[in-house]
C-alpha atoms as a PDB file:
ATOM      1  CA  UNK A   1      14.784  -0.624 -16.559  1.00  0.00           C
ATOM      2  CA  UNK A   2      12.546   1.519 -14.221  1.00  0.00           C
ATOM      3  CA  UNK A   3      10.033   1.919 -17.200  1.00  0.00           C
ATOM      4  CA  UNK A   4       9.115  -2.000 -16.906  1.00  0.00           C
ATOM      5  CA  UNK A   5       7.848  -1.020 -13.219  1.00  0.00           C
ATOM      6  CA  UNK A   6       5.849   2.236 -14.831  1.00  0.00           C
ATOM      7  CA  UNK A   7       8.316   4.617 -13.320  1.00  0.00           C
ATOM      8  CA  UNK A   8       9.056   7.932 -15.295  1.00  0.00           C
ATOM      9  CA  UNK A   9      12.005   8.938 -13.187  1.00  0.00           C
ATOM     10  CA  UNK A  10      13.457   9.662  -9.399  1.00  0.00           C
ATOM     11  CA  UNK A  11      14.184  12.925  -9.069  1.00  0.00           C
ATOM     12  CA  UNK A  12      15.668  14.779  -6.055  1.00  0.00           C
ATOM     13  CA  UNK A  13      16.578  18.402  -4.711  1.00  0.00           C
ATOM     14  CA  UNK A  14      17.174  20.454  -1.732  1.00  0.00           C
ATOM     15  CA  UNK A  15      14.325  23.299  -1.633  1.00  0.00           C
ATOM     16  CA  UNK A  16      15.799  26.959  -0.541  1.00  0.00           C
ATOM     17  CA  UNK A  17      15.210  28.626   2.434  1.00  0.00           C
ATOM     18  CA  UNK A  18      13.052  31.617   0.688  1.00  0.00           C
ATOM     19  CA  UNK A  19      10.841  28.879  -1.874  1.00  0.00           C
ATOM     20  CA  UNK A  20       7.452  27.550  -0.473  1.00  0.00           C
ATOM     21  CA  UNK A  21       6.285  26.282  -3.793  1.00  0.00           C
ATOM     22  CA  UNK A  22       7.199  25.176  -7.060  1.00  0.00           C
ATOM     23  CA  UNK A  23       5.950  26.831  -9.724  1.00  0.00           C
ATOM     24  CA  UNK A  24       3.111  24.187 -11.495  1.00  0.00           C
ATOM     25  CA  UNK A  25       2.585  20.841 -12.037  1.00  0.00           C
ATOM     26  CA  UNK A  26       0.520  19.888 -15.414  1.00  0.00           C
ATOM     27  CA  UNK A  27      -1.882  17.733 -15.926  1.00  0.00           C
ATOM     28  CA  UNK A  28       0.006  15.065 -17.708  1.00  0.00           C
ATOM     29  CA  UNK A  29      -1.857  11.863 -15.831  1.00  0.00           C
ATOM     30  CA  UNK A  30       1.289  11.087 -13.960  1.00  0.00           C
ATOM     31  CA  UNK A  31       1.202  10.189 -10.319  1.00  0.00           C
ATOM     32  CA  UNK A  32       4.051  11.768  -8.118  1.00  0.00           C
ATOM     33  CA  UNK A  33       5.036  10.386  -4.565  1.00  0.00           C
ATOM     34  CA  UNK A  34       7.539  13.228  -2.854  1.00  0.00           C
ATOM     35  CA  UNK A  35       9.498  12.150   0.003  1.00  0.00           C
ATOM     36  CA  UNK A  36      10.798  15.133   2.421  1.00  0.00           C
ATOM     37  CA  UNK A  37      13.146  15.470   5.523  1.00  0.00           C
ATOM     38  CA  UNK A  38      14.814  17.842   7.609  1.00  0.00           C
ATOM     39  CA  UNK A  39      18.056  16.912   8.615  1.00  0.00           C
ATOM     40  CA  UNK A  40      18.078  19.503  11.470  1.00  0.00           C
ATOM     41  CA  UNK A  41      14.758  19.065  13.149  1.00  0.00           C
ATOM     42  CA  UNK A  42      14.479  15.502  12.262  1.00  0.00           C
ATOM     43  CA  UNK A  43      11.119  16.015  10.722  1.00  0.00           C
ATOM     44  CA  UNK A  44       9.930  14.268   7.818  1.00  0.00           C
ATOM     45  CA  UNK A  45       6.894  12.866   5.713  1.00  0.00           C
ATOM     46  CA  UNK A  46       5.852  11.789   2.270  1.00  0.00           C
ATOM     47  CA  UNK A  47       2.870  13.263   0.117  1.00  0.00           C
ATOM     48  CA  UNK A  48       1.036  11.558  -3.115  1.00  0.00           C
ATOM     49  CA  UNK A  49       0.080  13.601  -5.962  1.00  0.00           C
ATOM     50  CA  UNK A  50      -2.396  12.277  -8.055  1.00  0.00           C
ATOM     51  CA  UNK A  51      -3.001  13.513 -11.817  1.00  0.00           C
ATOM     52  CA  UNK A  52      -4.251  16.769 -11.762  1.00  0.00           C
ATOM     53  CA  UNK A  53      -6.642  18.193 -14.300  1.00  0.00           C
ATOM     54  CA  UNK A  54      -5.261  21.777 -13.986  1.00  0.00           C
ATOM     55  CA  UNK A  55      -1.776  23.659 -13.679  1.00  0.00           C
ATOM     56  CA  UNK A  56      -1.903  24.463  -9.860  1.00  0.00           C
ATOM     57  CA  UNK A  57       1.631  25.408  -8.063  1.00  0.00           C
ATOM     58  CA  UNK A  58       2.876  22.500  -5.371  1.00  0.00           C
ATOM     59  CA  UNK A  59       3.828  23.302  -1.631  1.00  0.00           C
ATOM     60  CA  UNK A  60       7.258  22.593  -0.573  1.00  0.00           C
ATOM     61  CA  UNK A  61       8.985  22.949   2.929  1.00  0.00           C
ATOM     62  CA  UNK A  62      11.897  25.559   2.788  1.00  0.00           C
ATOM     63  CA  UNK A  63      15.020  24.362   3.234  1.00  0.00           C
ATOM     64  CA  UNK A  64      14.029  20.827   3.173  1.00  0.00           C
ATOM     65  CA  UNK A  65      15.138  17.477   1.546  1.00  0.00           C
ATOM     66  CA  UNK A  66      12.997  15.905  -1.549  1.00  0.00           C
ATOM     67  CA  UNK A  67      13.020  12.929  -2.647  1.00  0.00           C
ATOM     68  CA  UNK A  68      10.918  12.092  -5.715  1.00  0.00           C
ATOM     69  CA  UNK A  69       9.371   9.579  -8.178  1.00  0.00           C
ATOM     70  CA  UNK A  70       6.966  10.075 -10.848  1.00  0.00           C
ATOM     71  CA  UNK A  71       4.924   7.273 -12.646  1.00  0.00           C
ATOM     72  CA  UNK A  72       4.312   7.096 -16.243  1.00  0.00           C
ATOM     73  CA  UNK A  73       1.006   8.055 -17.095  1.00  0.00           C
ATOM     74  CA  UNK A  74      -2.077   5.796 -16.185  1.00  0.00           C
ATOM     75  CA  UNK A  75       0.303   3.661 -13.597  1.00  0.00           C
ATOM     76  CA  UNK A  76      -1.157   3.164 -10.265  1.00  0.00           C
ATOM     77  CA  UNK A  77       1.452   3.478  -7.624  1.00  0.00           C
ATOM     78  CA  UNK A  78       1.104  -0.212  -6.262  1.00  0.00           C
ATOM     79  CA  UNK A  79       2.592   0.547  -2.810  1.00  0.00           C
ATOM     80  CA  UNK A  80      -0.646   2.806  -2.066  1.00  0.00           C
ATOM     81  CA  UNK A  81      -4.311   1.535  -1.198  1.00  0.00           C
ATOM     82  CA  UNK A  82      -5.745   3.513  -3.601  1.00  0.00           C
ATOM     83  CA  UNK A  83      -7.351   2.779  -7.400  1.00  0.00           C
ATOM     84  CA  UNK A  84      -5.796   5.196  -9.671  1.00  0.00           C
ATOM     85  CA  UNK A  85      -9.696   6.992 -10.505  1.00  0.00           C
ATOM     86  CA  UNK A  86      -9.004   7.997  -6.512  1.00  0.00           C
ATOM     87  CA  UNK A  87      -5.932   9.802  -7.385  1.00  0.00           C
ATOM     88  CA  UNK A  88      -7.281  12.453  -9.863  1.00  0.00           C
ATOM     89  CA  UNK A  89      -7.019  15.798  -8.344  1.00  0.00           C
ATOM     90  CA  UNK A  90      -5.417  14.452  -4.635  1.00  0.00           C
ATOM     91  CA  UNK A  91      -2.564  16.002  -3.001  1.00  0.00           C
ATOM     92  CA  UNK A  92      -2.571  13.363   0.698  1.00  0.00           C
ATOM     93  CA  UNK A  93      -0.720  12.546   3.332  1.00  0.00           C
ATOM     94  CA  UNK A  94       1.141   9.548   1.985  1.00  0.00           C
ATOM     95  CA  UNK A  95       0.659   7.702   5.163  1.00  0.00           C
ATOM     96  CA  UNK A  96      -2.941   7.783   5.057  1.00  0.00           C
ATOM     97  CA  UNK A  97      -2.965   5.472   1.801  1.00  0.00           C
ATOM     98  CA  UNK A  98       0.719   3.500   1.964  1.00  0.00           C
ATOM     99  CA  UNK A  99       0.216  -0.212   2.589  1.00  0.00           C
ATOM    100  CA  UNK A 100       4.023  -0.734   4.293  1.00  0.00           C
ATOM    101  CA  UNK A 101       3.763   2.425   6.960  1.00  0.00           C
ATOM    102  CA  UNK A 102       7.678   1.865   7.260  1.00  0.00           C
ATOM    103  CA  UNK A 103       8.471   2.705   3.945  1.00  0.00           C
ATOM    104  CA  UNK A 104       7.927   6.270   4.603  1.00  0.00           C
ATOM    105  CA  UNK A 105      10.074   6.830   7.527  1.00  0.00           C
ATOM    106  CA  UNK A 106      12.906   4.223   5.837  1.00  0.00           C
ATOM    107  CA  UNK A 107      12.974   6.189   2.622  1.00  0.00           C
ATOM    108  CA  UNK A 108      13.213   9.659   4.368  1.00  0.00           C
ATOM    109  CA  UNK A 109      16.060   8.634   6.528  1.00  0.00           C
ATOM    110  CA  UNK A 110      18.240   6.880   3.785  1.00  0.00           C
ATOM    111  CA  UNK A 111      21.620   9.067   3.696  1.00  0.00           C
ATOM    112  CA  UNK A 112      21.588   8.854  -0.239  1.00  0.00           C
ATOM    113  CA  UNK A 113      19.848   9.090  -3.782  1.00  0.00           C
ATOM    114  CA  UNK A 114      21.044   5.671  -4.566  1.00  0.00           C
ATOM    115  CA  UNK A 115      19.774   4.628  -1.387  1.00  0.00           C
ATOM    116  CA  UNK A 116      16.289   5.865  -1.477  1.00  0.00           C
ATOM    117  CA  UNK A 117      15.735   4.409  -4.576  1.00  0.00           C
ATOM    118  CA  UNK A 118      16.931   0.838  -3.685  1.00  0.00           C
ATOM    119  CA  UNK A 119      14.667   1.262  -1.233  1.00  0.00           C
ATOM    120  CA  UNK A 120      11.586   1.992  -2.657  1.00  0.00           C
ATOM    121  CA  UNK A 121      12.518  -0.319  -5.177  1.00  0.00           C
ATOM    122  CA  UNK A 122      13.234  -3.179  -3.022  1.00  0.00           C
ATOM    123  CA  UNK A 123       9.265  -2.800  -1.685  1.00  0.00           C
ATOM    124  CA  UNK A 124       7.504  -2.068  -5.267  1.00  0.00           C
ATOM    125  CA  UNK A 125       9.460  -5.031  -6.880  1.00  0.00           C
ATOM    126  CA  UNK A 126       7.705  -6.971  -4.454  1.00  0.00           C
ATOM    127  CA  UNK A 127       4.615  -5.409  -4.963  1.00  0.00           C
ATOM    128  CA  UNK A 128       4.750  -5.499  -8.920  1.00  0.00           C
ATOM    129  CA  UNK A 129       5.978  -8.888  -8.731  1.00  0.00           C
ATOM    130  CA  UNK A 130       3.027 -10.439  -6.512  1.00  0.00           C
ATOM    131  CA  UNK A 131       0.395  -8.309  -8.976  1.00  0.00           C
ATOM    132  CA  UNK A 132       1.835  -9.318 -11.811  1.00  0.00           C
ATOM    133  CA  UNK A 133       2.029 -12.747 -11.374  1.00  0.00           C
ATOM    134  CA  UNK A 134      -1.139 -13.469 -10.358  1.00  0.00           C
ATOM    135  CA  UNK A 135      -3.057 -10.963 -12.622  1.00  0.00           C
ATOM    136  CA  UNK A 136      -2.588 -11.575 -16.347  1.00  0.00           C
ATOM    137  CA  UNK A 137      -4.464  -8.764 -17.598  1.00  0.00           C
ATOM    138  CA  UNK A 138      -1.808  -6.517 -15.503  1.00  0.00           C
ATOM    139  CA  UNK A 139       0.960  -8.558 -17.028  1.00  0.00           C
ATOM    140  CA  UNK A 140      -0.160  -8.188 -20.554  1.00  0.00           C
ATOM    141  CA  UNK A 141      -0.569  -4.052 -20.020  1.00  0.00           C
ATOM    142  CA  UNK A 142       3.098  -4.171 -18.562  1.00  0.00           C
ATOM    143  CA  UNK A 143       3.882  -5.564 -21.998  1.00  0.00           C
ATOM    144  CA  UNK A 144       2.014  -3.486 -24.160  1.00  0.00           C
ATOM    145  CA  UNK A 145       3.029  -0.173 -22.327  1.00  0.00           C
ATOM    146  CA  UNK A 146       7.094  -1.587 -22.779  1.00  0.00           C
ATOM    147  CA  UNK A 147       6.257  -2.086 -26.044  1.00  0.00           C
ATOM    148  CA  UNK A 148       5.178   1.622 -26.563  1.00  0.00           C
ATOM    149  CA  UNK A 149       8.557   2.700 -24.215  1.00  0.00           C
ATOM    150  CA  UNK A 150       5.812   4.020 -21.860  1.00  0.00           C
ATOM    151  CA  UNK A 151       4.266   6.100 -24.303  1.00  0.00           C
ATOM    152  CA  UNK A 152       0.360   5.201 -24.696  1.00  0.00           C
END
Protein backbone atom coordinates (compact mmCIF):
# COMPACT_ATOMS: atom_id res chain seq x y z
CA UNK A 1 0.00 0.00 0.00
CA UNK A 2 2.65 2.57 1.18
CA UNK A 3 4.91 1.43 -1.80
CA UNK A 4 2.30 3.11 -4.38
CA UNK A 5 3.24 6.53 -2.49
CA UNK A 6 7.26 5.53 -2.79
CA UNK A 7 7.46 4.84 0.88
CA UNK A 8 9.96 2.04 2.05
CA UNK A 9 8.69 1.91 5.59
CA UNK A 10 7.82 4.00 9.03
CA UNK A 11 9.93 3.08 11.48
CA UNK A 12 10.06 4.26 15.13
CA UNK A 13 12.19 3.98 18.47
CA UNK A 14 13.00 5.56 21.68
CA UNK A 15 16.92 6.49 21.61
CA UNK A 16 18.79 5.69 25.16
CA UNK A 17 19.99 8.01 27.44
CA UNK A 18 23.91 7.04 26.81
CA UNK A 19 23.44 6.83 22.49
CA UNK A 20 24.16 10.11 20.51
CA UNK A 21 24.35 8.37 17.20
CA UNK A 22 23.45 5.51 15.27
CA UNK A 23 25.91 3.64 13.92
CA UNK A 24 25.76 4.38 9.72
CA UNK A 25 23.50 5.04 7.23
CA UNK A 26 24.49 3.66 3.53
CA UNK A 27 24.27 5.07 0.59
CA UNK A 28 21.32 3.26 -0.79
CA UNK A 29 19.58 6.55 -2.62
CA UNK A 30 16.83 6.55 -0.10
CA UNK A 31 15.60 9.75 1.43
CA UNK A 32 14.83 9.60 5.28
CA UNK A 33 12.60 12.27 7.13
CA UNK A 34 13.11 11.61 11.20
CA UNK A 35 10.66 13.12 13.41
CA UNK A 36 11.88 13.64 17.24
CA UNK A 37 10.29 14.79 20.61
CA UNK A 38 10.86 15.00 24.13
CA UNK A 39 8.06 14.29 26.13
CA UNK A 40 9.66 15.95 29.22
CA UNK A 41 11.00 19.20 27.94
CA UNK A 42 8.48 19.50 25.27
CA UNK A 43 11.10 19.95 22.66
CA UNK A 44 10.87 18.67 19.31
CA UNK A 45 11.87 18.95 15.50
CA UNK A 46 12.17 17.00 12.30
CA UNK A 47 15.43 16.52 10.10
CA UNK A 48 15.66 15.31 6.20
CA UNK A 49 18.28 13.04 5.14
CA UNK A 50 19.02 13.01 1.72
CA UNK A 51 20.94 10.01 -0.10
CA UNK A 52 24.25 9.94 1.00
CA UNK A 53 27.18 8.84 -1.09
CA UNK A 54 29.16 7.48 1.92
CA UNK A 55 28.56 5.39 5.24
CA UNK A 56 28.68 8.34 7.79
CA UNK A 57 27.07 7.65 11.48
CA UNK A 58 23.61 9.85 12.14
CA UNK A 59 23.10 12.16 15.29
CA UNK A 60 20.35 11.33 17.56
CA UNK A 61 19.07 13.14 20.80
CA UNK A 62 19.45 10.82 23.93
CA UNK A 63 16.60 9.78 25.40
CA UNK A 64 14.38 11.13 22.79
CA UNK A 65 11.33 10.03 20.66
CA UNK A 66 11.82 9.07 16.72
CA UNK A 67 9.62 8.89 14.45
CA UNK A 68 10.67 7.75 10.97
CA UNK A 69 9.97 7.21 7.22
CA UNK A 70 12.20 6.24 4.53
CA UNK A 71 11.46 6.57 0.71
CA UNK A 72 12.24 4.04 -1.81
CA UNK A 73 15.08 4.91 -3.75
CA UNK A 74 14.96 7.85 -6.35
CA UNK A 75 11.46 9.17 -4.63
CA UNK A 76 11.40 12.76 -3.89
CA UNK A 77 9.71 13.41 -0.63
CA UNK A 78 6.77 15.59 -2.13
CA UNK A 79 5.96 17.38 1.16
CA UNK A 80 9.54 19.19 0.90
CA UNK A 81 10.55 22.17 -1.52
CA UNK A 82 13.34 20.53 -2.65
CA UNK A 83 14.29 18.51 -6.19
CA UNK A 84 15.65 15.26 -5.20
CA UNK A 85 19.50 16.26 -7.02
CA UNK A 86 19.27 18.86 -3.77
CA UNK A 87 19.03 16.06 -1.41
CA UNK A 88 22.31 14.15 -2.15
CA UNK A 89 24.58 14.42 0.74
CA UNK A 90 21.99 16.87 3.07
CA UNK A 91 21.28 16.27 6.58
CA UNK A 92 18.62 19.90 7.22
CA UNK A 93 16.47 21.22 9.38
CA UNK A 94 13.20 19.86 8.05
CA UNK A 95 11.53 23.12 8.55
CA UNK A 96 13.73 24.96 6.37
CA UNK A 97 12.42 22.91 3.20
CA UNK A 98 8.66 21.53 4.41
CA UNK A 99 5.91 23.20 2.39
CA UNK A 100 2.99 22.65 5.36
CA UNK A 101 5.23 24.17 8.49
CA UNK A 102 2.44 22.44 10.71
CA UNK A 103 3.16 19.13 9.76
CA UNK A 104 6.20 19.10 11.80
CA UNK A 105 4.93 20.16 15.08
CA UNK A 106 1.46 17.90 14.36
CA UNK A 107 3.48 14.79 13.66
CA UNK A 108 5.82 15.23 16.74
CA UNK A 109 2.99 15.68 19.12
CA UNK A 110 0.75 12.72 17.88
CA UNK A 111 0.51 10.29 21.09
CA UNK A 112 0.97 7.19 18.70
CA UNK A 113 2.73 5.22 15.77
CA UNK A 114 -0.56 4.77 14.13
CA UNK A 115 -1.14 8.27 14.60
CA UNK A 116 1.91 9.78 13.14
CA UNK A 117 1.56 7.93 10.22
CA UNK A 118 -2.11 8.87 9.46
CA UNK A 119 -0.83 11.96 9.73
CA UNK A 120 1.79 12.30 7.47
CA UNK A 121 -0.20 10.33 5.30
CA UNK A 122 -3.23 12.37 5.37
CA UNK A 123 -0.80 15.50 3.95
CA UNK A 124 1.38 13.38 1.26
CA UNK A 125 -1.87 11.74 -0.14
CA UNK A 126 -2.76 15.12 -0.90
CA UNK A 127 0.38 16.00 -2.17
CA UNK A 128 0.84 12.76 -4.40
CA UNK A 129 -2.60 13.06 -5.45
CA UNK A 130 -2.44 16.82 -6.82
CA UNK A 131 1.19 15.74 -8.62
CA UNK A 132 -0.02 12.92 -9.94
CA UNK A 133 -2.92 14.00 -11.49
CA UNK A 134 -1.79 16.70 -13.22
CA UNK A 135 1.68 15.31 -14.27
CA UNK A 136 1.50 12.20 -16.45
CA UNK A 137 5.03 11.52 -16.72
CA UNK A 138 4.92 11.24 -12.67
CA UNK A 139 1.91 9.01 -13.02
CA UNK A 140 3.42 6.68 -15.50
CA UNK A 141 6.85 6.33 -13.13
CA UNK A 142 4.37 5.55 -10.16
CA UNK A 143 3.34 2.70 -12.42
CA UNK A 144 6.43 1.46 -13.62
CA UNK A 145 8.17 1.59 -10.11
CA UNK A 146 4.73 -0.63 -8.72
CA UNK A 147 5.34 -2.69 -11.36
CA UNK A 148 8.99 -3.42 -10.24
CA UNK A 149 7.50 -3.61 -6.26
CA UNK A 150 9.79 -0.55 -5.83
CA UNK A 151 12.73 -2.19 -6.99
CA UNK A 152 14.38 -0.18 -10.07
Amino acid sequence: MIAKYGISHFYYFKAKEDINEIPTSFPDGCVDLMFFRDKKSGKYGAEIYGSLMTPHPVEIHPGYEYFGLRFLPGMNPLVVDARLGDLIELVSPLQEMIKNPYLEKRICMAESFENQIYIFMEQYGKEYDEVSEYCPVFRTAAFERNSFYGNM
